[in-house]
N, C-alpha and C. Protein backbone atom coordinates (compact mmCIF):
# COMPACT_ATOMS: atom_id res chain seq x y z
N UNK A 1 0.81 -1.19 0.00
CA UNK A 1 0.00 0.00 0.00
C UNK A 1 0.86 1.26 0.00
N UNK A 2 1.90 0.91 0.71
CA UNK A 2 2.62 2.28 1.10
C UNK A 2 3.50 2.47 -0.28
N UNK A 3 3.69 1.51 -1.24
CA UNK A 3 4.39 1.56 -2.19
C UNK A 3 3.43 2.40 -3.67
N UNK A 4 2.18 1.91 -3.57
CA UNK A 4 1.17 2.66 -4.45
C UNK A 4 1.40 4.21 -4.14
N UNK A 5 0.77 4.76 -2.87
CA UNK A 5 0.82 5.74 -2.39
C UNK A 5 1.94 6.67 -2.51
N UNK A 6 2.84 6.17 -2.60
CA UNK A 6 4.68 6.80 -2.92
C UNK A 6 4.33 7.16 -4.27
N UNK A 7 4.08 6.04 -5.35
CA UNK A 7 4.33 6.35 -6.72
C UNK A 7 3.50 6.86 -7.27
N UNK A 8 2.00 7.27 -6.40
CA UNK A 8 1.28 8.22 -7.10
C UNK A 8 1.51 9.56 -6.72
N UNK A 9 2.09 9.78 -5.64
CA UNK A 9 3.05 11.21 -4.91
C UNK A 9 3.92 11.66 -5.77
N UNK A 10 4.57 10.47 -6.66
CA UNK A 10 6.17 10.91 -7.09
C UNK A 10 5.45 11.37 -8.69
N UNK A 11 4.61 10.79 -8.98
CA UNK A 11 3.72 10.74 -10.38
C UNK A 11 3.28 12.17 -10.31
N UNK A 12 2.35 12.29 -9.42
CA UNK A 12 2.17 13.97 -9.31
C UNK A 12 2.67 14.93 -9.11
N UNK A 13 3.99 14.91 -7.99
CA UNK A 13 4.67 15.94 -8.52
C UNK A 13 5.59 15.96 -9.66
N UNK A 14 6.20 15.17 -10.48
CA UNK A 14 6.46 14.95 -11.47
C UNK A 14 5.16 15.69 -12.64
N UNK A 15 4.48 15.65 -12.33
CA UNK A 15 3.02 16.24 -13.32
C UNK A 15 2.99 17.50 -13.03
N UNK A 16 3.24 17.84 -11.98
CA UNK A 16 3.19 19.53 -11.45
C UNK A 16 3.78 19.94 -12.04
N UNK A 17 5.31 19.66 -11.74
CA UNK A 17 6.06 20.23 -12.39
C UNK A 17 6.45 20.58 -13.70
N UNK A 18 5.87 20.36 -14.35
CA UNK A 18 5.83 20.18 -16.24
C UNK A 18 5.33 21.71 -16.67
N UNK A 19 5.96 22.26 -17.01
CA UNK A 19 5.20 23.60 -17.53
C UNK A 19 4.94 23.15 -19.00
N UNK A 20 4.17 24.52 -19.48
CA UNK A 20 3.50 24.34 -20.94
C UNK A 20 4.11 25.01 -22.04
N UNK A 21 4.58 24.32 -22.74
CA UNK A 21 5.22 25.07 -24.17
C UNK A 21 4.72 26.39 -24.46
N UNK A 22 5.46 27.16 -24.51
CA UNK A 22 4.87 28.67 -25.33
C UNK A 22 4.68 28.26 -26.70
N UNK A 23 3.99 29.43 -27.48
CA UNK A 23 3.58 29.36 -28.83
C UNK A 23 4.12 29.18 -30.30
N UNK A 24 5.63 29.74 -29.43
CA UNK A 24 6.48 30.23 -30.63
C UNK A 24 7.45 29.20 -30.32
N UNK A 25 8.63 28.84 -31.65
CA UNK A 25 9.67 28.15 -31.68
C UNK A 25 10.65 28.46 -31.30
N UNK A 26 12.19 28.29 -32.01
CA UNK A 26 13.40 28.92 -31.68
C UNK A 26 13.28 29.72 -32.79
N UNK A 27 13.33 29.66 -33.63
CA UNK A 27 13.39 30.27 -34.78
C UNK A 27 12.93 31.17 -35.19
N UNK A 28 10.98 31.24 -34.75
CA UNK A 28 10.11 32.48 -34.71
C UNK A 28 10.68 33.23 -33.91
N UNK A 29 11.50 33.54 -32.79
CA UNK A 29 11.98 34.93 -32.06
C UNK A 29 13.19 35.56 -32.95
N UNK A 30 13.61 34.39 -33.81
CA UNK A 30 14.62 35.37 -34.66
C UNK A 30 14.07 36.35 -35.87
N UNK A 31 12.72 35.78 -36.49
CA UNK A 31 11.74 36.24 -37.44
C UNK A 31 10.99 37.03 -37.59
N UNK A 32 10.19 36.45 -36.59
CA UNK A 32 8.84 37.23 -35.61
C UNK A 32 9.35 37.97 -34.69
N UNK A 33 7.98 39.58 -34.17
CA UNK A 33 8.17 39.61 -32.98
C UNK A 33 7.47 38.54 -31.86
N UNK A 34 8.26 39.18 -30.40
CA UNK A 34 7.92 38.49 -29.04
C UNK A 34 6.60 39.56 -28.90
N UNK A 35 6.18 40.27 -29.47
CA UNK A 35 5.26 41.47 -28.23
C UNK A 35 4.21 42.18 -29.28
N UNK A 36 3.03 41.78 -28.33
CA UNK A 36 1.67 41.99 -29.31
C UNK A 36 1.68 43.91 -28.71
N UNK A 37 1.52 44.78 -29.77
CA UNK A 37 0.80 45.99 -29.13
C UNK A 37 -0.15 46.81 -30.07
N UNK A 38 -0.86 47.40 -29.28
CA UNK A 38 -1.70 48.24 -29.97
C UNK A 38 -1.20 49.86 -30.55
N UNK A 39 -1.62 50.17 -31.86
CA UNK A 39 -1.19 51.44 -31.98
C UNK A 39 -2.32 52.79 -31.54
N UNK A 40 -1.27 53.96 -31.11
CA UNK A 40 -2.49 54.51 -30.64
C UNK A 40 -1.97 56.29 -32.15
N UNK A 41 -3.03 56.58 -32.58
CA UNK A 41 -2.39 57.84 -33.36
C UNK A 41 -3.11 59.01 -32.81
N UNK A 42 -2.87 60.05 -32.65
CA UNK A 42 -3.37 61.40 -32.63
C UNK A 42 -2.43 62.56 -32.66
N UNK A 43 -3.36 63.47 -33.51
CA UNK A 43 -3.04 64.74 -33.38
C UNK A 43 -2.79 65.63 -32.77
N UNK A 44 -3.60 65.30 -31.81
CA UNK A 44 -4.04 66.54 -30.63
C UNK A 44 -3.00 66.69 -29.47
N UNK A 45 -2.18 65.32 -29.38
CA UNK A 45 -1.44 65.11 -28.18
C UNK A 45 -0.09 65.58 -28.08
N UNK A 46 0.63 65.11 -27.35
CA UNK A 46 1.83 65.41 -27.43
C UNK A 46 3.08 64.21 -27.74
N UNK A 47 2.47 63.09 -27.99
CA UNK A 47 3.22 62.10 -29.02
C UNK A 47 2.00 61.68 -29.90
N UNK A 48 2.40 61.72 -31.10
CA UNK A 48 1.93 61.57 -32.38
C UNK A 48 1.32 60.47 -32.58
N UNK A 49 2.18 59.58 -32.30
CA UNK A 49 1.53 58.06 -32.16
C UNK A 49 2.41 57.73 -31.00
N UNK A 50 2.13 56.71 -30.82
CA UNK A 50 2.70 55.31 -29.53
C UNK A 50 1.90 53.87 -29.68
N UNK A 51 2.75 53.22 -29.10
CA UNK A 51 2.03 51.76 -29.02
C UNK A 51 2.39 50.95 -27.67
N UNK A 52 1.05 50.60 -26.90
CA UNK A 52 1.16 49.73 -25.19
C UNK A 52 1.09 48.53 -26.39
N UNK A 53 1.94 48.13 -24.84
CA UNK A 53 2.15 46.65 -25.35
C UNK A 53 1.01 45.65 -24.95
N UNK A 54 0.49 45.14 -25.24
CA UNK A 54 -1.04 44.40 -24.42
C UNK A 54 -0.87 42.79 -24.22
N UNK A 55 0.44 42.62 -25.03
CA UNK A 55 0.75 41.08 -24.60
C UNK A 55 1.77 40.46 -24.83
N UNK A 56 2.26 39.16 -25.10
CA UNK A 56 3.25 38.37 -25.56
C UNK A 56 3.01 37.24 -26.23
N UNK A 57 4.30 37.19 -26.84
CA UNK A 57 3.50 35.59 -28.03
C UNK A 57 4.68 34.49 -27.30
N UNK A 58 5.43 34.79 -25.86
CA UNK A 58 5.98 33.70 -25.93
C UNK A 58 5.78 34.22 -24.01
N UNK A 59 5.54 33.10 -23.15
CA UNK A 59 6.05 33.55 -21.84
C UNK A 59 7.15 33.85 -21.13
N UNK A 60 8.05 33.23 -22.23
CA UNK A 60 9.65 33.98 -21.75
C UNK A 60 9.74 35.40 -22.09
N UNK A 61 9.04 36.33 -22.90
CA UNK A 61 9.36 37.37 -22.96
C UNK A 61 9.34 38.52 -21.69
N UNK A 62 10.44 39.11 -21.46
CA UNK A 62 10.37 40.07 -20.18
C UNK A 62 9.57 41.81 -20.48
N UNK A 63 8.56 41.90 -20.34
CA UNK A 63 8.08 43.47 -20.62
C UNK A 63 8.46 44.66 -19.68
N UNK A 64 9.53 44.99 -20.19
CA UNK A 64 10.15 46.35 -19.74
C UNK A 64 9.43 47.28 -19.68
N UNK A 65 8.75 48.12 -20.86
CA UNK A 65 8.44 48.70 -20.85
C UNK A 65 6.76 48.59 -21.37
N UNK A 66 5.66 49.57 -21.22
CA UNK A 66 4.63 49.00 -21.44
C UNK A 66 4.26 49.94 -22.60
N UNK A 67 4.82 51.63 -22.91
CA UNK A 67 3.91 52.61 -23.62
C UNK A 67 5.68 52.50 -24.48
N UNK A 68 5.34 53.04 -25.67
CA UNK A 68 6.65 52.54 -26.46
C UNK A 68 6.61 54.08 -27.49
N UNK A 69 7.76 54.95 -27.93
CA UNK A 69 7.30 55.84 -29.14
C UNK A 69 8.16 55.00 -29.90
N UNK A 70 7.34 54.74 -30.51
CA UNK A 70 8.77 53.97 -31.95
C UNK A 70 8.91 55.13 -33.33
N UNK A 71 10.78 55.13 -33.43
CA UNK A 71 11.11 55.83 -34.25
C UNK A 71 11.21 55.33 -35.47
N UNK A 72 10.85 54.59 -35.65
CA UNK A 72 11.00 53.88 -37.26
C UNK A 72 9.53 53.02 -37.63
N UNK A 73 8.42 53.49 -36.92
CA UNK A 73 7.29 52.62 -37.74
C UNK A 73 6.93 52.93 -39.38
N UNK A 74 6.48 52.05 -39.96
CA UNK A 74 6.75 52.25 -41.31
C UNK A 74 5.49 52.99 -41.75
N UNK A 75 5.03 53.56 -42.46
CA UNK A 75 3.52 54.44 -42.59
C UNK A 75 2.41 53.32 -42.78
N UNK A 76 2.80 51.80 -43.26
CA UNK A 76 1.99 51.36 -43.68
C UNK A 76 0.77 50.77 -42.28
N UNK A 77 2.12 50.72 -41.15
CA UNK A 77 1.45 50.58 -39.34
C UNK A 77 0.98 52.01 -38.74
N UNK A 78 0.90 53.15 -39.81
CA UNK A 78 0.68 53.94 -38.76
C UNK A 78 -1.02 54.26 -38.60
N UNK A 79 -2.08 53.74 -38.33
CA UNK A 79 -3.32 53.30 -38.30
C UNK A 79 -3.42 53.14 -36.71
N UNK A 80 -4.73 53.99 -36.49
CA UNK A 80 -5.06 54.35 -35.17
C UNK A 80 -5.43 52.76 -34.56
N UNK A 81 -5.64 51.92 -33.66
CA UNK A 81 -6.45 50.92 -33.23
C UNK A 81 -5.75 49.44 -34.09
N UNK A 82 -4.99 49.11 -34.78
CA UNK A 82 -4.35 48.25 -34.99
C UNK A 82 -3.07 47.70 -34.63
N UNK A 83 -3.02 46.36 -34.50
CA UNK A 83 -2.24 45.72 -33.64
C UNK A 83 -1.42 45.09 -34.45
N UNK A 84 -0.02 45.21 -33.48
CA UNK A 84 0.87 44.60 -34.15
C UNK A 84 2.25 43.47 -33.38
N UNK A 85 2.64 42.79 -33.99
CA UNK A 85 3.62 41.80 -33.44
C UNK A 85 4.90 42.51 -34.20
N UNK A 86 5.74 42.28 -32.78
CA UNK A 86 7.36 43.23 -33.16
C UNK A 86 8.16 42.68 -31.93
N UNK A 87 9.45 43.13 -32.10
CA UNK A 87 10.57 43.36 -31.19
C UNK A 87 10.74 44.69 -31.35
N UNK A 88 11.60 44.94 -30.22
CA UNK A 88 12.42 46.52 -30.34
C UNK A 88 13.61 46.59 -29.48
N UNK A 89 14.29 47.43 -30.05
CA UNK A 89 15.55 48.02 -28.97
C UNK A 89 15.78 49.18 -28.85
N UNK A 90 15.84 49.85 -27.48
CA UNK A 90 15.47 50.88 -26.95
C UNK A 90 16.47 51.67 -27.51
N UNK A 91 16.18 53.21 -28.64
CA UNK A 91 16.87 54.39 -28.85
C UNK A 91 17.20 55.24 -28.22
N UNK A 92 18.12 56.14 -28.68
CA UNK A 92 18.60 56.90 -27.71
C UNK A 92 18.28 58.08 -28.30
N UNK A 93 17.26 58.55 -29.11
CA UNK A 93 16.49 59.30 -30.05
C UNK A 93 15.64 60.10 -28.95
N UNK A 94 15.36 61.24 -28.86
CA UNK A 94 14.35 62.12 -28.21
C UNK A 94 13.18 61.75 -28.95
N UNK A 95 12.57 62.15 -27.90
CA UNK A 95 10.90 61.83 -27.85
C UNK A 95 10.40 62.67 -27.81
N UNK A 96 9.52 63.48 -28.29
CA UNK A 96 8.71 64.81 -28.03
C UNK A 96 8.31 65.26 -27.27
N UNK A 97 8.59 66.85 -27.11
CA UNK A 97 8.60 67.49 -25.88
C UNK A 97 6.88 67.25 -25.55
N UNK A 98 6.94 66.52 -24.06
CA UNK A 98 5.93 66.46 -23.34
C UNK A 98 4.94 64.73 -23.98
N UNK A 99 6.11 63.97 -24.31
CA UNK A 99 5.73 62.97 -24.52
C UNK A 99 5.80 61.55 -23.66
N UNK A 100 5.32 61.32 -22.85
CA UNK A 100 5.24 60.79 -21.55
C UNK A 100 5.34 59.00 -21.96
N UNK A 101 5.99 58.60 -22.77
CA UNK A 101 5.94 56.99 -22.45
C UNK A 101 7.18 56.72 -21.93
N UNK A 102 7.08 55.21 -21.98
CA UNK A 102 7.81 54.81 -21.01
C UNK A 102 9.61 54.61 -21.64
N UNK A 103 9.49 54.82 -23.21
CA UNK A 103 10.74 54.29 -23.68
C UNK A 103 10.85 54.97 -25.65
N UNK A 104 11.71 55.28 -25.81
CA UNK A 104 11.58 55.14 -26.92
C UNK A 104 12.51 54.55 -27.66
N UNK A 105 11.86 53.44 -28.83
CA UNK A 105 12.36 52.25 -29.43
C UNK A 105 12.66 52.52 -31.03
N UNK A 106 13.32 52.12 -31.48
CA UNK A 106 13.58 51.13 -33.08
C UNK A 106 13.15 49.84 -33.25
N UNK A 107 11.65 50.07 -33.76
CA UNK A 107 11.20 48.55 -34.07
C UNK A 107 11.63 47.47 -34.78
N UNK A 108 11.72 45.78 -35.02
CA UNK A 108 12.19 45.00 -35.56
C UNK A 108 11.14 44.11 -35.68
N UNK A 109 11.40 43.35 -37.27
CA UNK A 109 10.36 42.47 -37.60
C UNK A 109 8.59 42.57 -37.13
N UNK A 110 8.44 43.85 -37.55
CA UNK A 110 6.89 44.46 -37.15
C UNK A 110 6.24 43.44 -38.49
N UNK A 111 5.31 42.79 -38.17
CA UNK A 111 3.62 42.22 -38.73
C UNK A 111 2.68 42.94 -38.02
N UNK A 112 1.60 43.12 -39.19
CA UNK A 112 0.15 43.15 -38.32
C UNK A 112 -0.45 41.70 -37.68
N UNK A 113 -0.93 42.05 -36.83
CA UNK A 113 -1.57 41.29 -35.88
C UNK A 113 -3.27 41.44 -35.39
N UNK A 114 -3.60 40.48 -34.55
CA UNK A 114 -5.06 40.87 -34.31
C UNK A 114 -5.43 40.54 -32.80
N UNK A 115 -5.84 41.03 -32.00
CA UNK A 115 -6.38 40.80 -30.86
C UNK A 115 -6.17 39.89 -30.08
N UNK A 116 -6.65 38.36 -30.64
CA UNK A 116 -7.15 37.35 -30.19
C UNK A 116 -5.72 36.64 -30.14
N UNK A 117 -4.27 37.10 -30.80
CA UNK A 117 -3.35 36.40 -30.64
C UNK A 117 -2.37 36.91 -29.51
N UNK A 118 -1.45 35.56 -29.20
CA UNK A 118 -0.31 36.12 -27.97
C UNK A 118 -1.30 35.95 -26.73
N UNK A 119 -0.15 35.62 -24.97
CA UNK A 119 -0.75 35.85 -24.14
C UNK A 119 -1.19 37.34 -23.63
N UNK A 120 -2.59 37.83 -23.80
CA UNK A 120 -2.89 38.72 -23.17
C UNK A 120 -2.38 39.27 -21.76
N UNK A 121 -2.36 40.55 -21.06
CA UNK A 121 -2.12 40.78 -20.03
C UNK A 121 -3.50 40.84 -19.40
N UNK A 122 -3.60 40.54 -18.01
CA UNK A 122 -4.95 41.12 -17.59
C UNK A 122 -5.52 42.14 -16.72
């Protein structure tokens, strides 16, 4: 009895311990981006556009920063309410006077994207 009881102990934590594959491969982080965000555009403000980041397509990704001005989006992303999958690395480029995010980036491997993909934040 005491021998059942052991190996369904050792079975389960053995089962605990198992985490769950993220979405992406090795290969998609060299391709793809890691980081779902939304674009935001206006006129009126004091950055032109920006983009929060609202999620990740892999759980290893670390989110530094959450509000982003990116200096190199291409015109074809610059669309109010659309989402996009990217990397970035943080510039050393000024940001507009009275432009309050958290970082400003040079985007890499930008796709459009849609909502329903990547782990959401909540």
């Amino acid at each position: 009895m005491k021998i059942i009881l052991l190996s369904l102990l050792v079975l389960g934590i053995e089962l605990s311990c198992r985490t769950t594959p993220g979405k992406m491969t090795t290969n998609d982080f060299e391709t793809k981006g890691s980081y779902l965000g939304k674009v935001h555009v206006s006129k009126n403000e004091a950055c032109p556009i920006y983009i929060t980041i609202e999620g990740v397509f892999s759980k290893s990704s670390i989110v530094e920063f959450h509000t982003l001005y990116p200096v190199n989006l291409a015109n074809k992303f610059k669309k109010n309410g659309i989402y996009l999958q990217f990397n970035y690395t943080p510039s050393r480029a000024m940001s507009p006077e009275g432009c309050n995010t958290d970082a400003v980036v040079s985007l890499e491997n930008v796709e459009k994207s849609n909502d329903s993909q990547g782990f959401k934040f909540q």
